[in-house]
Protein backbone atom coordinates (compact mmCIF):
# COMPACT_ATOMS: atom_id res chain seq x y z
CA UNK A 1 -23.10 -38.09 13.66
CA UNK A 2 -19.43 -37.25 14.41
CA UNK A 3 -18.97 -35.90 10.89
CA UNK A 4 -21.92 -33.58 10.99
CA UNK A 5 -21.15 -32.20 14.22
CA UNK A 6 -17.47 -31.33 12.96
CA UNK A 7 -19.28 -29.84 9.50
CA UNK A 8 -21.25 -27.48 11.85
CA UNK A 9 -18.57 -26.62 13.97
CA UNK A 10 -16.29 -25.59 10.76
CA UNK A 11 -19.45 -24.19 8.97
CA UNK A 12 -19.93 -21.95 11.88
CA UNK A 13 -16.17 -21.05 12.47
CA UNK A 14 -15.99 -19.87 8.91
CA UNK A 15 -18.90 -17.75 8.94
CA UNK A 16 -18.21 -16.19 12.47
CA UNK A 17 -14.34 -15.49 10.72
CA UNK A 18 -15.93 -13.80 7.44
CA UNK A 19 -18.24 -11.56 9.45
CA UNK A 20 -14.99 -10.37 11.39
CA UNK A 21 -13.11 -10.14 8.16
CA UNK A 22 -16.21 -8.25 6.38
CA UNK A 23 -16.00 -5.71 9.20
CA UNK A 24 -12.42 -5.23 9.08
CA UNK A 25 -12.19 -4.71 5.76
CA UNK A 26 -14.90 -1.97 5.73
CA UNK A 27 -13.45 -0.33 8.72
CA UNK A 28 -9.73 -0.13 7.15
CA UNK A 29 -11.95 1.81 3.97
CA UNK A 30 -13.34 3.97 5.86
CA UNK A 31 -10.34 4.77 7.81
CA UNK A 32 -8.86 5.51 4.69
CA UNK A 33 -11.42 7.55 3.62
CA UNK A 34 -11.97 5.19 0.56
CA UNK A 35 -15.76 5.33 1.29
CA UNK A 36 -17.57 7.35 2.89
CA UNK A 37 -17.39 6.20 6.23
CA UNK A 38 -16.97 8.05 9.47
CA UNK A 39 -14.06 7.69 11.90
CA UNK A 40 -16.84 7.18 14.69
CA UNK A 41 -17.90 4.46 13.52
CA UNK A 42 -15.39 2.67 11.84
CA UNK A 43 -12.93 2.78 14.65
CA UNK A 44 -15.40 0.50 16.73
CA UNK A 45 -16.07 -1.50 13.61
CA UNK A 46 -12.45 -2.17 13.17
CA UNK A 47 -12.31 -3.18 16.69
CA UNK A 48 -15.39 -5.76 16.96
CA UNK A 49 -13.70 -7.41 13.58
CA UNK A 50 -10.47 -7.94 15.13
CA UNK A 51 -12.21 -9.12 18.54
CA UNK A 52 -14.43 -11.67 16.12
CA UNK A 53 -11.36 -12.79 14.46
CA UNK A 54 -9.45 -13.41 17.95
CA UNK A 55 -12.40 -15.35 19.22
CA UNK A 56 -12.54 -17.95 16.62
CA UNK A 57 -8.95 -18.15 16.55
CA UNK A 58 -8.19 -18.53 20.16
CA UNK A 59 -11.70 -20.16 21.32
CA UNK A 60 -12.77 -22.08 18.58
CA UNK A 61 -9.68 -23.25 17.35
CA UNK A 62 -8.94 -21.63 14.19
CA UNK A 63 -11.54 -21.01 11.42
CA UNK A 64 -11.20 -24.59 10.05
C-alpha cells in the first residue's frame, strides 16, 4: 500500500512538472519568435509554467 501511494505521488509530481516544463518551453519559442506565437499569449503561458514548476517544487516536494 505504502509503495503505491508513493508511485502515485511521484507519478503525479512528474507529470504536473512536464506540463509546466511543456509550457515554458513553448512560451520561451514564441517569445523568441521561433514559432509563430503571439506575445499575448505566451507571456501568460510562460508565467502559468513557471507557477506549475514552483508548485511542485515548493508544495509537493520536488518532482521525484
Amino acid at each position: 500500500m505504502f509503495e503505491t501511494e508513493r508511485v502515485l505521488r511521484v507519478g503525479r509530481n512528474l507529470a504536473i512538472y512536464a506540463v509546466g516544463v511543456g509550457l515554458l518551453v513553448v512560451a520561451a519559442l514564441g517569445l523568441a519568435d521561433a514559432i509563430e506565437l503571439s506575445t499575448a499569449v505566451a507571456a501568460p503561458l510562460f508565467v502559468a509554467g513557471l507557477l506549475l514548476v514552483l508548485i511542485v517544487h515548493e508544495y509537493f516536494g520536488g518532482p521525484v
